[in-house]
PDB file of N, CA and C in Angstrom:
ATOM      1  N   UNK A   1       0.848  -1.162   0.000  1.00  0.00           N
ATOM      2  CA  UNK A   1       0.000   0.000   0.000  1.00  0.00           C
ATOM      3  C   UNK A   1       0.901   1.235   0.000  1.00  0.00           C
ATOM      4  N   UNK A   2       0.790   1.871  -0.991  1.00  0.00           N
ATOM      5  CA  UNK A   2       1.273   3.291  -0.964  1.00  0.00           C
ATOM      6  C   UNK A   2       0.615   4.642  -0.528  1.00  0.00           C
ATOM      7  N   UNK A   3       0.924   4.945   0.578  1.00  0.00           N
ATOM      8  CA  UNK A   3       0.700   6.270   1.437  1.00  0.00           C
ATOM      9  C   UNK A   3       1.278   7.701   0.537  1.00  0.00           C
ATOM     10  N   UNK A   4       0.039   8.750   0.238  1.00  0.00           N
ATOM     11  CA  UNK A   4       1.222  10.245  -0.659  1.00  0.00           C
ATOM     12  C   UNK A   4      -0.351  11.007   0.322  1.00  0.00           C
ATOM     13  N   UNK A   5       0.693  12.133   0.429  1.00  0.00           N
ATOM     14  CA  UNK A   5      -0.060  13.438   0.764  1.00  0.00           C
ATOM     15  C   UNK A   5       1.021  14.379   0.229  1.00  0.00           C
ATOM     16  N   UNK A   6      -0.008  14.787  -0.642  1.00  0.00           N
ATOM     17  CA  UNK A   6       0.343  16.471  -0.815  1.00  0.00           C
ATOM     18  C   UNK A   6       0.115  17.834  -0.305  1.00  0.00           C
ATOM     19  N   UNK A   7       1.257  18.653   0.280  1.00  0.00           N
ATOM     20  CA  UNK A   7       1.042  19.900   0.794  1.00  0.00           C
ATOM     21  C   UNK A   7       0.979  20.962  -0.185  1.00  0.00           C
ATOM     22  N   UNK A   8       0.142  22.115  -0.246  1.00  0.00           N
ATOM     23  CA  UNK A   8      -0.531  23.230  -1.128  1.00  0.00           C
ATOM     24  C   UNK A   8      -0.123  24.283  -0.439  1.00  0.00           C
ATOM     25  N   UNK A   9       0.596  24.869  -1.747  1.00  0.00           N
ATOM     26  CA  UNK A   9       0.890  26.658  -1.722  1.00  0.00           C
ATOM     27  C   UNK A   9      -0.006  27.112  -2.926  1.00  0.00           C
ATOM     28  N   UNK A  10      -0.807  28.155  -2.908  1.00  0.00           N
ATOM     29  CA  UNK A  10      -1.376  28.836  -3.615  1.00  0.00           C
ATOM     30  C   UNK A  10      -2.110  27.529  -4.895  1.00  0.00           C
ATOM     31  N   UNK A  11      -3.007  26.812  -4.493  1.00  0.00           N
ATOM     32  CA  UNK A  11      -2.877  25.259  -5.404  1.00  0.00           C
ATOM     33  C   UNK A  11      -2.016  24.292  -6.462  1.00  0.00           C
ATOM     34  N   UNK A  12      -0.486  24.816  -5.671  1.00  0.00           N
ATOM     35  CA  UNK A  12       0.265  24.004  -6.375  1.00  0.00           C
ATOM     36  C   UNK A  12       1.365  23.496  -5.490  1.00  0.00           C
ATOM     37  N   UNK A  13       1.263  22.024  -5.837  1.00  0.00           N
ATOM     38  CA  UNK A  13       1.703  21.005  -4.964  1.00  0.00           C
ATOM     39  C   UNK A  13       3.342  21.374  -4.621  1.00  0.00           C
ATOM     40  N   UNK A  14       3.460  21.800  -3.400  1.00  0.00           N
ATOM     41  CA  UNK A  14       5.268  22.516  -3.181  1.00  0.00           C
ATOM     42  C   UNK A  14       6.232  21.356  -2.628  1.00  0.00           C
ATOM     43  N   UNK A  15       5.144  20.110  -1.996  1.00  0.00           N
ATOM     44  CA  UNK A  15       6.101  19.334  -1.267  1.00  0.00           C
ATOM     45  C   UNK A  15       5.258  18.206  -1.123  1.00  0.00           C
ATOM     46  N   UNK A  16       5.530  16.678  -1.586  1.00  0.00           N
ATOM     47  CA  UNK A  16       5.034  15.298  -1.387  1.00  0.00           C
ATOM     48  C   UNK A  16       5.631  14.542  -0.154  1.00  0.00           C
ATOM     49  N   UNK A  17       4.763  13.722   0.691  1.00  0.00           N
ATOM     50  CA  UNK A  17       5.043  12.720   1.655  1.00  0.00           C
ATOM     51  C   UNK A  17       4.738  11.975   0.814  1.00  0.00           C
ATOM     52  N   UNK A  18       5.535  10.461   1.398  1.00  0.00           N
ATOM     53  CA  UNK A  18       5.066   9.160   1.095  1.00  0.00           C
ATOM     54  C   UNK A  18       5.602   8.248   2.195  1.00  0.00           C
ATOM     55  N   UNK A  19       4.757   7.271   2.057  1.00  0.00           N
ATOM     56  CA  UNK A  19       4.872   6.225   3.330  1.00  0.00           C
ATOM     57  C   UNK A  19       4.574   5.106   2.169  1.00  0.00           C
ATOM     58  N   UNK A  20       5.212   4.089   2.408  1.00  0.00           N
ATOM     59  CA  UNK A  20       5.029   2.570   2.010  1.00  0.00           C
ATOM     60  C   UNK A  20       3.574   1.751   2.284  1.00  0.00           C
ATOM     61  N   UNK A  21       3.664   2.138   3.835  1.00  0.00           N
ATOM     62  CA  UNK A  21       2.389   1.343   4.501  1.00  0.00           C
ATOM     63  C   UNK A  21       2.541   1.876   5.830  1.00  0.00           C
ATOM     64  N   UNK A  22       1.792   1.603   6.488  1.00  0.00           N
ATOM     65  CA  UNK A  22       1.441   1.762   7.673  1.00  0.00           C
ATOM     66  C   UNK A  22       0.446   0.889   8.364  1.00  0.00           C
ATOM     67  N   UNK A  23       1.202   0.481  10.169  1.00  0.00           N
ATOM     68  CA  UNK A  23       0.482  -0.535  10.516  1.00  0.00           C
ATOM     69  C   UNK A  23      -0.094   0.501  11.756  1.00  0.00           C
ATOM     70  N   UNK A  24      -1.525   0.379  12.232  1.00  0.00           N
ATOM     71  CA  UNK A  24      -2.104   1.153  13.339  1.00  0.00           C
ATOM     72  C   UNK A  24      -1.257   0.259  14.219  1.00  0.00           C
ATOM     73  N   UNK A  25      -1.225   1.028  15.588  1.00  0.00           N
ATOM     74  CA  UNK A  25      -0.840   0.347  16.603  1.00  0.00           C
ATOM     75  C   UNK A  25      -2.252   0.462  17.655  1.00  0.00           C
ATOM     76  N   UNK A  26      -2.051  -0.410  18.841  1.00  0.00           N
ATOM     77  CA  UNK A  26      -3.392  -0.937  18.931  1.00  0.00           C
ATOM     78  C   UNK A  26      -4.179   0.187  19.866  1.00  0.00           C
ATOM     79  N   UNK A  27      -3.224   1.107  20.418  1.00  0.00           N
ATOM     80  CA  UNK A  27      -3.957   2.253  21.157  1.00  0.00           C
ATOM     81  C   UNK A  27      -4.616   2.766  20.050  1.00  0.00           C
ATOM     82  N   UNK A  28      -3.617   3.104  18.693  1.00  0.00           N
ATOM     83  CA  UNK A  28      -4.514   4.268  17.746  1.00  0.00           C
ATOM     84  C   UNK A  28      -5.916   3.212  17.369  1.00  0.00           C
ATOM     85  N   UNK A  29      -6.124   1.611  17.122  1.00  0.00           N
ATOM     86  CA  UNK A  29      -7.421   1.141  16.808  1.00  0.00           C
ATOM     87  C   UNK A  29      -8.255   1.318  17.963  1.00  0.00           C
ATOM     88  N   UNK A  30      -7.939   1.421  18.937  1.00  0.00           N
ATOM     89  CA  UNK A  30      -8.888   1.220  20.094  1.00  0.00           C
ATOM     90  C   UNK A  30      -9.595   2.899  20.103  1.00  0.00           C
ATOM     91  N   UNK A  31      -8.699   3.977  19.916  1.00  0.00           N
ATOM     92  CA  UNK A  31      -9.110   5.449  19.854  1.00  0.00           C
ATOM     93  C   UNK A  31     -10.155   5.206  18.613  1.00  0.00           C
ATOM     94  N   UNK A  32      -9.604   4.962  17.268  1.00  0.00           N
ATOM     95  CA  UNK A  32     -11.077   4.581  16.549  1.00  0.00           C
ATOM     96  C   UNK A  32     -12.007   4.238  16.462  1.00  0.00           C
ATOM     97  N   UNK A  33     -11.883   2.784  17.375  1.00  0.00           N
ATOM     98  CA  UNK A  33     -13.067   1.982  17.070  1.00  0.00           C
ATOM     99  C   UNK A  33     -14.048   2.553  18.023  1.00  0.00           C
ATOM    100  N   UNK A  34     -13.491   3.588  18.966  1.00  0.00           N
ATOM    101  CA  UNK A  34     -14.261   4.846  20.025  1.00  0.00           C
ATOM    102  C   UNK A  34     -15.564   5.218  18.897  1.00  0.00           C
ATOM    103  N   UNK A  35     -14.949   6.155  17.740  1.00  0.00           N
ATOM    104  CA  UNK A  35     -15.315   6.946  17.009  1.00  0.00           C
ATOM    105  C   UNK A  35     -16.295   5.881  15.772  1.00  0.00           C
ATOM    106  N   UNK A  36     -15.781   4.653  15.818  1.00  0.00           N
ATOM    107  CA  UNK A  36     -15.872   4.494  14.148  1.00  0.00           C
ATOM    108  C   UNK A  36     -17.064   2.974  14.644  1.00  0.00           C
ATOM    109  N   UNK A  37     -17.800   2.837  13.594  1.00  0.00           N
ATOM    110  CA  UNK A  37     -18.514   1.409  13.631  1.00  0.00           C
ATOM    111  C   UNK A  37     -18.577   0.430  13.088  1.00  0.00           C
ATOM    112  N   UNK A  38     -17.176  -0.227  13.453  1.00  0.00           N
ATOM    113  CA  UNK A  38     -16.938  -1.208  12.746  1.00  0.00           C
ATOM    114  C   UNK A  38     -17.382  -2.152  12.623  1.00  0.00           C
ATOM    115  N   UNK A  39     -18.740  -2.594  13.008  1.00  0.00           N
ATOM    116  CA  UNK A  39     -19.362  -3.204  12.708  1.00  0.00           C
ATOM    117  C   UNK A  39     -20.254  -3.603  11.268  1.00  0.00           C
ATOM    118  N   UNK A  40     -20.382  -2.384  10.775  1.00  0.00           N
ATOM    119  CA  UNK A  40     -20.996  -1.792   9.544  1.00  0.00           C
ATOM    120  C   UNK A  40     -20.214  -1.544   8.771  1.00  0.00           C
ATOM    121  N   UNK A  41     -18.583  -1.958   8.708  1.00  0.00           N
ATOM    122  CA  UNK A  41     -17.547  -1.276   7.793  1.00  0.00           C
ATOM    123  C   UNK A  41     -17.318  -2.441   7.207  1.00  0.00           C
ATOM    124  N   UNK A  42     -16.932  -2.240   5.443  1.00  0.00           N
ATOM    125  CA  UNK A  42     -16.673  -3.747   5.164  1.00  0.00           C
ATOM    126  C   UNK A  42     -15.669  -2.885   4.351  1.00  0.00           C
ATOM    127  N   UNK A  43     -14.659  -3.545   4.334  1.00  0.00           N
ATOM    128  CA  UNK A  43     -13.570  -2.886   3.662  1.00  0.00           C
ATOM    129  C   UNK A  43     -13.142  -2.280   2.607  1.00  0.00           C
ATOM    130  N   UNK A  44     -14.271  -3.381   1.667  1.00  0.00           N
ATOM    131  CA  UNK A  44     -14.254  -3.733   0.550  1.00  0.00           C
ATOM    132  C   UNK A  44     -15.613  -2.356  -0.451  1.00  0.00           C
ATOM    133  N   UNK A  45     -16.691  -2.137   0.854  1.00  0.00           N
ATOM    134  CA  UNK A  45     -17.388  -1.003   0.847  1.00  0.00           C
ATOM    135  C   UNK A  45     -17.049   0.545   0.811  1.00  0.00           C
ATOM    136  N   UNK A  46     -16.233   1.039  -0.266  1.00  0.00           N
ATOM    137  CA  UNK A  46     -15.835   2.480  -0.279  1.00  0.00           C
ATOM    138  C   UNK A  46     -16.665   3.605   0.465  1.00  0.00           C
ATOM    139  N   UNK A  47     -17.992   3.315  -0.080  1.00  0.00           N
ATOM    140  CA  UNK A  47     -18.815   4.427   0.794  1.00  0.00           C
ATOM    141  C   UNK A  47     -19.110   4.213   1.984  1.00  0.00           C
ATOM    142  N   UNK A  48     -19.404   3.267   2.635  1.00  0.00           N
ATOM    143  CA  UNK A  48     -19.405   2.819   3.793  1.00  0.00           C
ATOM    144  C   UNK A  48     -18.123   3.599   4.602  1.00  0.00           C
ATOM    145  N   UNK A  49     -16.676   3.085   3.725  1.00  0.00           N
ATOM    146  CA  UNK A  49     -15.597   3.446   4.426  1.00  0.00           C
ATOM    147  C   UNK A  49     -15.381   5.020   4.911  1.00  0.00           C
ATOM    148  N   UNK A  50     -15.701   5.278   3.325  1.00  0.00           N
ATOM    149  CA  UNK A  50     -15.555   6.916   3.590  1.00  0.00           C
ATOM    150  C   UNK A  50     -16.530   7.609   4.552  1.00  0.00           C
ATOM    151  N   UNK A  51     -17.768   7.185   4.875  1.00  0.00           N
ATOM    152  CA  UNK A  51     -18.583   7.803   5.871  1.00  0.00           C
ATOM    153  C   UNK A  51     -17.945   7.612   7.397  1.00  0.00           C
ATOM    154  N   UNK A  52     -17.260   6.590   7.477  1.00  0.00           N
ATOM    155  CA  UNK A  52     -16.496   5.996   8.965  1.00  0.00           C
ATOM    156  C   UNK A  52     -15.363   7.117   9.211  1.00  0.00           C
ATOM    157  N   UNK A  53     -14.280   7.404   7.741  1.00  0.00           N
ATOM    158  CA  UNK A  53     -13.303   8.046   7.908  1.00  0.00           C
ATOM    159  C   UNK A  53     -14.068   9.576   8.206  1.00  0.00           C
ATOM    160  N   UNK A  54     -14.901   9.714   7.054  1.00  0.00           N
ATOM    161  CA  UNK A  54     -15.795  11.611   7.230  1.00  0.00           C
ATOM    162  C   UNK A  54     -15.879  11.960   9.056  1.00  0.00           C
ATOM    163  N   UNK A  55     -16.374  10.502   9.853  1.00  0.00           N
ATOM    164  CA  UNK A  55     -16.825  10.633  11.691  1.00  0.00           C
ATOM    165  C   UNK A  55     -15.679  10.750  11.969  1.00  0.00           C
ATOM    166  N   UNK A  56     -14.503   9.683  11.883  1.00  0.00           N
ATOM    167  CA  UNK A  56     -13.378  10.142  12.767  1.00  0.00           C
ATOM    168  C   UNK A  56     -12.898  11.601  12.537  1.00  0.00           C
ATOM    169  N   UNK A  57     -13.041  12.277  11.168  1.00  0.00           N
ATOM    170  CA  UNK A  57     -12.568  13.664  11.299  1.00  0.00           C
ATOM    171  C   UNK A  57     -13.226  14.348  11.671  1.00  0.00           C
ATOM    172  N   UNK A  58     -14.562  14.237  11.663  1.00  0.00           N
ATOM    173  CA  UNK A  58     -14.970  15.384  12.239  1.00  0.00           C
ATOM    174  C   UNK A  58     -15.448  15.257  13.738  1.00  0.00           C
ATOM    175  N   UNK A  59     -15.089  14.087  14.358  1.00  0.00           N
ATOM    176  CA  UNK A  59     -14.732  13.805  15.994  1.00  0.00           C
ATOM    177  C   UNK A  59     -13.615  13.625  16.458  1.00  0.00           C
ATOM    178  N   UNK A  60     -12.754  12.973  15.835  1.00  0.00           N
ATOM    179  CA  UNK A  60     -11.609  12.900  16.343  1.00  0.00           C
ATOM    180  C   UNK A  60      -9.673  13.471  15.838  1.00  0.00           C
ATOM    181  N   UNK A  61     -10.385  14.488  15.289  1.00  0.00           N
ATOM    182  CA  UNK A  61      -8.937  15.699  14.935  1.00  0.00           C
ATOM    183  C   UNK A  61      -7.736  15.311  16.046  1.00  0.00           C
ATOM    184  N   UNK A  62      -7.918  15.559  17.027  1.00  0.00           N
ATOM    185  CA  UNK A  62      -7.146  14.644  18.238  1.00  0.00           C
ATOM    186  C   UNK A  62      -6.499  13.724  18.022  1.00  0.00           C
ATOM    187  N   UNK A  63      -6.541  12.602  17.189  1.00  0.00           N
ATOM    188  CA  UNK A  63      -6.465  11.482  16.661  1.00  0.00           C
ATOM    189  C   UNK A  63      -5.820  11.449  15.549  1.00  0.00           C
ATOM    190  N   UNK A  64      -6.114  11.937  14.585  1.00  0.00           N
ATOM    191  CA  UNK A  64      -5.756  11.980  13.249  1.00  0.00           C
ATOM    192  C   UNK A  64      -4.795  12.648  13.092  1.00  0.00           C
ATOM    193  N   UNK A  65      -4.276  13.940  13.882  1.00  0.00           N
ATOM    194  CA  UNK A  65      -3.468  14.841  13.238  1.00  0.00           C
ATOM    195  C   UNK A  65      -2.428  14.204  13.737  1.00  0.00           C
ATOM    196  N   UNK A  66      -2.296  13.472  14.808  1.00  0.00           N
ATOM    197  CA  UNK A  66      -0.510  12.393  15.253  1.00  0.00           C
ATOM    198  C   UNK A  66      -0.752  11.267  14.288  1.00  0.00           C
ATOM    199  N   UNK A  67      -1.579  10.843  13.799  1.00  0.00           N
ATOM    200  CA  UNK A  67      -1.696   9.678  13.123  1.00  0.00           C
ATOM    201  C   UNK A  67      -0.999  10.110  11.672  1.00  0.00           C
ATOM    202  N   UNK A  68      -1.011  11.084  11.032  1.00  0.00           N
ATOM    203  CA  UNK A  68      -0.753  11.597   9.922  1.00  0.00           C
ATOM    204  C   UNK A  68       0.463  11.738   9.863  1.00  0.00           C
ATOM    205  N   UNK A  69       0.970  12.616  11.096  1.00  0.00           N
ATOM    206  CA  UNK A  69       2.670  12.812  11.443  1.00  0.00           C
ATOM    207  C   UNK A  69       3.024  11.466  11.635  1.00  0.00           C
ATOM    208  N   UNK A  70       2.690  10.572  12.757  1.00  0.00           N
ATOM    209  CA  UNK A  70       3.257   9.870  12.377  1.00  0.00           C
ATOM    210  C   UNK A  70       3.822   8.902  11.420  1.00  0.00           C
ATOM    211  N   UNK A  71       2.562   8.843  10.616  1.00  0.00           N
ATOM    212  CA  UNK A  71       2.614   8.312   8.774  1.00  0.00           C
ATOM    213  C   UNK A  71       3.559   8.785   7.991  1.00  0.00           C
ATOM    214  N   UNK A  72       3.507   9.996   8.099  1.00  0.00           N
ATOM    215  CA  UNK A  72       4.148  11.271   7.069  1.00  0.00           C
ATOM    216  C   UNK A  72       5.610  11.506   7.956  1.00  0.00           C
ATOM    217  N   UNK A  73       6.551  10.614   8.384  1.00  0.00           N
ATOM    218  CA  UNK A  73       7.486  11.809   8.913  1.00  0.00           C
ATOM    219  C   UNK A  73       7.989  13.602   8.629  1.00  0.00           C
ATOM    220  N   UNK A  74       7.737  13.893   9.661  1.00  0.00           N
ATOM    221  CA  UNK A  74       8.325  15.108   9.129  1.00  0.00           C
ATOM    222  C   UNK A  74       7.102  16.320   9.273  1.00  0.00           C
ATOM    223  N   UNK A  75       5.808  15.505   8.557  1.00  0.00           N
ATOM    224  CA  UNK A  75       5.229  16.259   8.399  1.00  0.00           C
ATOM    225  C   UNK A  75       4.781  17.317   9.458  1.00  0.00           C
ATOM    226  N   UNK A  76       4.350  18.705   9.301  1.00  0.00           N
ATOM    227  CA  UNK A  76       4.381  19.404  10.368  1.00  0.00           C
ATOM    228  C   UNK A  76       2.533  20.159  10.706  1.00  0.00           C
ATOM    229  N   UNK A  77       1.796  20.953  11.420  1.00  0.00           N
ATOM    230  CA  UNK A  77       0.672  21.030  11.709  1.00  0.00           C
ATOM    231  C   UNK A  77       0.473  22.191  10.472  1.00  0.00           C
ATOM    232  N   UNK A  78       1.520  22.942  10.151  1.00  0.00           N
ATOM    233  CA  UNK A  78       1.420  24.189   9.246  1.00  0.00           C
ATOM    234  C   UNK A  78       0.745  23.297   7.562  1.00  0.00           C
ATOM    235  N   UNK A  79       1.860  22.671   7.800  1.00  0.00           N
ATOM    236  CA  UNK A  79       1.363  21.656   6.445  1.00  0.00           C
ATOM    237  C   UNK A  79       0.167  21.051   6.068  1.00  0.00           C
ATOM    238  N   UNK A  80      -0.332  20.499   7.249  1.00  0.00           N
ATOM    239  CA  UNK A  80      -1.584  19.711   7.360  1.00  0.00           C
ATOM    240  C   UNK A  80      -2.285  20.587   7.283  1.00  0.00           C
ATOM    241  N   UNK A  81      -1.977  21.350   7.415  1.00  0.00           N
ATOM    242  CA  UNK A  81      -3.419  23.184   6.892  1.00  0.00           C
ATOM    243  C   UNK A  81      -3.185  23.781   5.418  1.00  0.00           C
ATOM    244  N   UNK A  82      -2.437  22.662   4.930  1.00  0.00           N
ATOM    245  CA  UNK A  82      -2.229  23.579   3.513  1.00  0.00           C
ATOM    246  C   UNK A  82      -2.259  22.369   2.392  1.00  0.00           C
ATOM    247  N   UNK A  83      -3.311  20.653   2.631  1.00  0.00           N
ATOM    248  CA  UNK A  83      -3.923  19.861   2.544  1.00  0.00           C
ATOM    249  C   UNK A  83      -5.033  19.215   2.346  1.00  0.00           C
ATOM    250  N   UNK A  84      -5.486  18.839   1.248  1.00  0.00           N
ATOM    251  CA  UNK A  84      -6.845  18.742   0.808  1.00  0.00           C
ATOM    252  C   UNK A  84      -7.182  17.771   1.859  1.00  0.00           C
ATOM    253  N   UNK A  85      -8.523  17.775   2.158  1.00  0.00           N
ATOM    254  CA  UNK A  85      -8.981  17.132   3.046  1.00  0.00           C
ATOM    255  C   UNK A  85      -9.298  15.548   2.382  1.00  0.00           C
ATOM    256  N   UNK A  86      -9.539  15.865   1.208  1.00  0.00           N
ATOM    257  CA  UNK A  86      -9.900  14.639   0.052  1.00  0.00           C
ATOM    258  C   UNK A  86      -8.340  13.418   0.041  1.00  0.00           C
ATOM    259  N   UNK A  87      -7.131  14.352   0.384  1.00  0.00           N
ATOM    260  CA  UNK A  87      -6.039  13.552   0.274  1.00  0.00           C
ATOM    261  C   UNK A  87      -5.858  12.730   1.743  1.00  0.00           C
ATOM    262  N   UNK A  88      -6.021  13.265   2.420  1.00  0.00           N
ATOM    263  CA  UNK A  88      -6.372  12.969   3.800  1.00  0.00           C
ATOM    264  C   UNK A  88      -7.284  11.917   4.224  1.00  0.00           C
ATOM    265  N   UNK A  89      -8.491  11.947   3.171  1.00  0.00           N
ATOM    266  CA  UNK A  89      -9.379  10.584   3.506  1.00  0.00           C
ATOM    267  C   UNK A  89      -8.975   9.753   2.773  1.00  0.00           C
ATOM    268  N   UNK A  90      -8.534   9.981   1.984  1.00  0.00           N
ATOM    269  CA  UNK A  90      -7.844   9.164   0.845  1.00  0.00           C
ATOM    270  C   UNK A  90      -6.771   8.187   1.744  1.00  0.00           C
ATOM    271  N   UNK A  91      -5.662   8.536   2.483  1.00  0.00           N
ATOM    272  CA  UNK A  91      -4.828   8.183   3.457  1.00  0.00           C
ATOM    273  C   UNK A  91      -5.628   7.627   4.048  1.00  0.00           C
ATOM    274  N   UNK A  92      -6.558   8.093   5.073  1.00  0.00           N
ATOM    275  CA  UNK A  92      -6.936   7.247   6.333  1.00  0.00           C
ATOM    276  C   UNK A  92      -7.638   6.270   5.865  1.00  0.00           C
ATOM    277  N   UNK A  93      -8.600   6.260   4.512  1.00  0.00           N
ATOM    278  CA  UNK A  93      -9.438   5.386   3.930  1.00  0.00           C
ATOM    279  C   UNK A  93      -8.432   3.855   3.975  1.00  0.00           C
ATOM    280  N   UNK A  94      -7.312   4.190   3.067  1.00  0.00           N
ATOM    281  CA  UNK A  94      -6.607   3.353   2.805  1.00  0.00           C
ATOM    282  C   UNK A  94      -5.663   2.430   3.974  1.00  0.00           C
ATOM    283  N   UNK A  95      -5.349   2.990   4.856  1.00  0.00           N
ATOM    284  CA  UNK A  95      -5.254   2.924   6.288  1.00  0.00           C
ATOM    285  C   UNK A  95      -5.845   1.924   6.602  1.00  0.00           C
ATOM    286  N   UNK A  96      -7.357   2.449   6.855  1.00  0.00           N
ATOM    287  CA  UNK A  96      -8.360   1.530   8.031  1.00  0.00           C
ATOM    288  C   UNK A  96      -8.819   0.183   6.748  1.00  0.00           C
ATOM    289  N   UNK A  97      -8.743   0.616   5.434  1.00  0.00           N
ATOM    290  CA  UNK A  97      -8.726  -0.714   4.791  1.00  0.00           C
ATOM    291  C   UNK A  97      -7.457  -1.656   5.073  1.00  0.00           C
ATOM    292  N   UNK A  98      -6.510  -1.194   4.897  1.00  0.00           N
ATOM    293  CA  UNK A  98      -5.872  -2.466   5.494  1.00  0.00           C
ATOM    294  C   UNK A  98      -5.574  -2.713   6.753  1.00  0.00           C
ATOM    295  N   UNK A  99      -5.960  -1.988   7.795  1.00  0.00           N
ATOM    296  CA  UNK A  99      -5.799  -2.709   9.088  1.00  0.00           C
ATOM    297  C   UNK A  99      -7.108  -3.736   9.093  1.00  0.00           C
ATOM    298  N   UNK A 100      -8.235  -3.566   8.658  1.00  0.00           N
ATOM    299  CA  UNK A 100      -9.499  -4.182   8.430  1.00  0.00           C
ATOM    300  C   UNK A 100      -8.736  -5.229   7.780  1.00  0.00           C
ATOM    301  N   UNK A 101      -8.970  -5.631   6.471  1.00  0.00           N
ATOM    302  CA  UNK A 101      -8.005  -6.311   6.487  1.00  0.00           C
ATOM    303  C   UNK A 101      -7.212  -7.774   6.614  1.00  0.00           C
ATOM    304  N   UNK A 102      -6.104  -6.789   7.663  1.00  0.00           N
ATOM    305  CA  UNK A 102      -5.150  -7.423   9.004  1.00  0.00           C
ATOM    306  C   UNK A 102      -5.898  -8.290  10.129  1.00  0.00           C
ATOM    307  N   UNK A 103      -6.499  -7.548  10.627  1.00  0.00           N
ATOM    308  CA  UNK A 103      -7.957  -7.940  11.408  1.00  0.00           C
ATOM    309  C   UNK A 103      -8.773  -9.051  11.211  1.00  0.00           C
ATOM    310  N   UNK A 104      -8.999  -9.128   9.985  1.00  0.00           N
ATOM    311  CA  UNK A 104      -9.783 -10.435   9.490  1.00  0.00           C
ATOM    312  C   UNK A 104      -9.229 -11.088   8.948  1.00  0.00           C
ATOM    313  N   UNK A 105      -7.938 -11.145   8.841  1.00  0.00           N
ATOM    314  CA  UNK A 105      -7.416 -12.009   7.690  1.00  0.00           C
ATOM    315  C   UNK A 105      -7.724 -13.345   8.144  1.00  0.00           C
ATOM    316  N   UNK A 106      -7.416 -14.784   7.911  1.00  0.00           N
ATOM    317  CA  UNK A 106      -7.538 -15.804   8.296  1.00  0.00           C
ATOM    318  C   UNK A 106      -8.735 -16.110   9.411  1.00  0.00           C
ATOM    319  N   UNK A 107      -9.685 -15.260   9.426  1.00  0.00           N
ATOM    320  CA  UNK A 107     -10.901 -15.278  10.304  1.00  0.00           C
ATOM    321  C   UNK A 107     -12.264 -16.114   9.080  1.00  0.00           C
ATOM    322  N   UNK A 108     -11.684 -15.669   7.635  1.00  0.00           N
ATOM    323  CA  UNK A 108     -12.682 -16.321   6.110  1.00  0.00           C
ATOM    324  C   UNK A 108     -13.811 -16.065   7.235  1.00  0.00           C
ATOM    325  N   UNK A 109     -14.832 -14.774   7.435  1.00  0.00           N
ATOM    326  CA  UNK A 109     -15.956 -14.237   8.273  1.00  0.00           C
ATOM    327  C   UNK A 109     -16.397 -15.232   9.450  1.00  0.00           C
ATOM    328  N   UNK A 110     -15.611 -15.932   9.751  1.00  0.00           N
ATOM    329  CA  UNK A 110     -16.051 -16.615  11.083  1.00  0.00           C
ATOM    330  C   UNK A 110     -15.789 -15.632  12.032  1.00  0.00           C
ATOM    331  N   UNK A 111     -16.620 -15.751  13.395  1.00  0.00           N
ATOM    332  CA  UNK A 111     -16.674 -14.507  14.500  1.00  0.00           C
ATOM    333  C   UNK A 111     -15.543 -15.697  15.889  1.00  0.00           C
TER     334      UNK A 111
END
């Protein structure tokens, strides 16, 4: 999985992150699964996903903005304000799909 966020000066892209992948660690799933209902999330469901990622941002900013730095080394809070929000769900989308996933893998939907 390839991780990119782009930072915006005047709408033109001045500086790219990239991350390989990223694995949540289990405090940051447990802060989500606060926010998110994973019960109703199927991974494989884009809109589904994106409505889960739309709640954590707009509840849990707290959350997301170390989650990003930590994704993004480097990246800084000035930056993350000069960031489409679309690239951002785009990231976390891709994120909570593969920790989802991770999660189920070898489970083939048994509980």
């Amino acid at each position: 999985m390839d991780l990119k966020l782009n930072i915006y000066e005047k709408r033109k892209v001045i500086k790219t992150y990239t991350a390989e992948t990223y694995d949540l660690m289990f405090g940051t799933v447990e802060d989500l699964l606060d926010v998110m209902d994973i019960d109703n999330i199927q991974a494989d469901n884009r809109t589904e996903l994106l409505k889960a990622v739309a709640k954590v941002l707009a509840h849990s900013m707290d959350i997301v903005k170390p989650l990003l730095k930590d994704i993004f080394e480097g990246l800084t809070d000035e930056e993350l304000r000069n960031t489409k929000i679309s690239e951002i769900v785009d990231a976390l989308s891709n994120i909570v799909t593969y920790s989802i996933n991770q999660i189920t893998k070898g489970n083939n939907g048994k509980n």
